[in-house]
C-alpha atoms as a PDB file:
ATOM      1  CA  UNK A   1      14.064   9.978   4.795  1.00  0.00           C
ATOM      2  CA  UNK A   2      11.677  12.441   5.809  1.00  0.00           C
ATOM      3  CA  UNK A   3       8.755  14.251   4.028  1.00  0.00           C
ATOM      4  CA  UNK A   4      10.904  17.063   3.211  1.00  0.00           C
ATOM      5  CA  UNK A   5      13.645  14.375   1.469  1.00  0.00           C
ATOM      6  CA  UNK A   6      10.608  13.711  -0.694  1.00  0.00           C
ATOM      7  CA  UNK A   7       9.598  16.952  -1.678  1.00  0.00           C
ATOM      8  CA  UNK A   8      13.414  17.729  -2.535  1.00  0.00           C
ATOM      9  CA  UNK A   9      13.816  14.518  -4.645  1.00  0.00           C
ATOM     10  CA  UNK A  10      10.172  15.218  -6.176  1.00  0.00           C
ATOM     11  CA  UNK A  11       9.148  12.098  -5.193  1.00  0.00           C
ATOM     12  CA  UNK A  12       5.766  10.607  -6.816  1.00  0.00           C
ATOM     13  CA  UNK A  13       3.192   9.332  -4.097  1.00  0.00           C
ATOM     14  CA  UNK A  14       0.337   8.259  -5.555  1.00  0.00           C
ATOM     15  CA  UNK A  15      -2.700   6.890  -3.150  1.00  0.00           C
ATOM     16  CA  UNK A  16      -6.160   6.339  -4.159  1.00  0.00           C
ATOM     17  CA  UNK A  17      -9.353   8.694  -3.804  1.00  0.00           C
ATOM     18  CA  UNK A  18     -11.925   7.769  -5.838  1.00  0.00           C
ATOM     19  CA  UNK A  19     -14.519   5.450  -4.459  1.00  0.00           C
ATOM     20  CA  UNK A  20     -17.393   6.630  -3.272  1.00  0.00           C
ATOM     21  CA  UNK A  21     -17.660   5.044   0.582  1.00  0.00           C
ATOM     22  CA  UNK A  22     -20.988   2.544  -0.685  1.00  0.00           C
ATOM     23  CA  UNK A  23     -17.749   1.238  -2.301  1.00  0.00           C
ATOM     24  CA  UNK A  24     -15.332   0.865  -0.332  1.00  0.00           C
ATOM     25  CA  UNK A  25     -17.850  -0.638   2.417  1.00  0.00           C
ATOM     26  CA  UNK A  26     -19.032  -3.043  -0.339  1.00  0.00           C
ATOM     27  CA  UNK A  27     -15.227  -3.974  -0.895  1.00  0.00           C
ATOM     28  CA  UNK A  28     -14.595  -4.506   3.046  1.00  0.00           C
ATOM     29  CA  UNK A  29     -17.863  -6.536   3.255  1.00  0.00           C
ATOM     30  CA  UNK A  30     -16.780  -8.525   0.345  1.00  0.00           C
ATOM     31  CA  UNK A  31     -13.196  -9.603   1.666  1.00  0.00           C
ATOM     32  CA  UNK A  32     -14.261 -10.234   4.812  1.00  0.00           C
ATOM     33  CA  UNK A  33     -16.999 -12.849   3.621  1.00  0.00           C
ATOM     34  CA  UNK A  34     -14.489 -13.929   1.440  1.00  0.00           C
ATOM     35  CA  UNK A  35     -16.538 -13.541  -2.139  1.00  0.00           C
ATOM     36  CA  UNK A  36     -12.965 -11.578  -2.950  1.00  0.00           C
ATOM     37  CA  UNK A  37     -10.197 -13.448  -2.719  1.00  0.00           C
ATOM     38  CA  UNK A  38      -6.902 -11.709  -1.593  1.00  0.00           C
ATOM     39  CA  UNK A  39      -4.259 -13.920  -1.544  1.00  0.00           C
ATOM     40  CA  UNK A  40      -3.763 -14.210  -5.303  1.00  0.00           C
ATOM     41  CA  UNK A  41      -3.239 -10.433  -5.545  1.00  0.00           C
ATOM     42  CA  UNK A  42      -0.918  -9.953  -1.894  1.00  0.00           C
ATOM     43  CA  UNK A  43       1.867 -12.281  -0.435  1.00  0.00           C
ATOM     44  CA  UNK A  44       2.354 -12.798   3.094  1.00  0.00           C
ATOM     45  CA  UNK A  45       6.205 -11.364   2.166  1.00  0.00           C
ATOM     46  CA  UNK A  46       4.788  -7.683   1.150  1.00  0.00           C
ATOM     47  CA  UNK A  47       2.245  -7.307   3.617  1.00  0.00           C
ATOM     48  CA  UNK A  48       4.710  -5.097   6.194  1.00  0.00           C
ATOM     49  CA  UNK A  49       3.800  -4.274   9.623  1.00  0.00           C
ATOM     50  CA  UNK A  50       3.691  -0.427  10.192  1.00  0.00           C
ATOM     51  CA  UNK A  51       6.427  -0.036  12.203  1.00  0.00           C
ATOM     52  CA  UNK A  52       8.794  -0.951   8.621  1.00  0.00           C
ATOM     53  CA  UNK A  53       6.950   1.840   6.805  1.00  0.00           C
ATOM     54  CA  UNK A  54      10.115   3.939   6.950  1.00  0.00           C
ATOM     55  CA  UNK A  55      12.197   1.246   5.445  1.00  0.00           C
ATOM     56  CA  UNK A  56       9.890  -0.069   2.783  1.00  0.00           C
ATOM     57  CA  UNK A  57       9.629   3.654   1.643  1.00  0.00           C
ATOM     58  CA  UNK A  58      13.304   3.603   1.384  1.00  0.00           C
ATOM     59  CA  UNK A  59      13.384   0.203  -0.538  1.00  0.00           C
ATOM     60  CA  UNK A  60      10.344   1.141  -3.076  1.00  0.00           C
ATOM     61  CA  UNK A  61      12.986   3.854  -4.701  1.00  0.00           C
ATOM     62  CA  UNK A  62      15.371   1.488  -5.572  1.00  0.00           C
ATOM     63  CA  UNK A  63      15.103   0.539  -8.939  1.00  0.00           C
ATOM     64  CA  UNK A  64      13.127  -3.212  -8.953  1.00  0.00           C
ATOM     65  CA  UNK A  65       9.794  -4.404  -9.950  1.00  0.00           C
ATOM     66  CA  UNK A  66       8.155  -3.134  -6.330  1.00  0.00           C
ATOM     67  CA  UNK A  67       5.958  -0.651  -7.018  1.00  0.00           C
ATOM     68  CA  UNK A  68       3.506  -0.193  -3.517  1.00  0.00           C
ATOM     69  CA  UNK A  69       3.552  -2.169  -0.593  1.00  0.00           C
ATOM     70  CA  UNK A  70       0.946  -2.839   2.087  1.00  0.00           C
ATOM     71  CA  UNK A  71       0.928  -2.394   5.575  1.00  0.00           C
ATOM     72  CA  UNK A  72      -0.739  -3.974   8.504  1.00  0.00           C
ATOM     73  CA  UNK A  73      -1.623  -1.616  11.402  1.00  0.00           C
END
């Protein structure tokens, strides 16, 4: 599927721009001393490397309770 697939289907993505950066280095600095805990909010099983991006796209529009996915670089 390629960008134009989802511009034809009128496919929804939705990312997120709203933190200032303060924040989002506050965040980082926070999980990496480990004051936030991830684990509770991310399995191992939906953290994807990047090279399955194109088939986890695929799988999030099937119809199940998926709804993003996170990718390791």
């Amino acid at each position: 599927m390629s960008p134009i697939d989802w511009v034809t289907m009128e496919v929804e993505l939705v990312t997120t721009l709203g933190a200032l950066d303060e924040d989002f280095q506050a965040t980082l600095a926070m999980m990496s001393s480990g004051a936030i805990t991830m684990e509770p909010l991310i399995s191992n099983s939906e953290v994807q490397p990047l090279d399955n991006i194109q088939a986890v796209f695929e799988d999030l529009m099937k119809p199940d309770n998926r709804v993003q996915a996170v990718f390791k670089p």
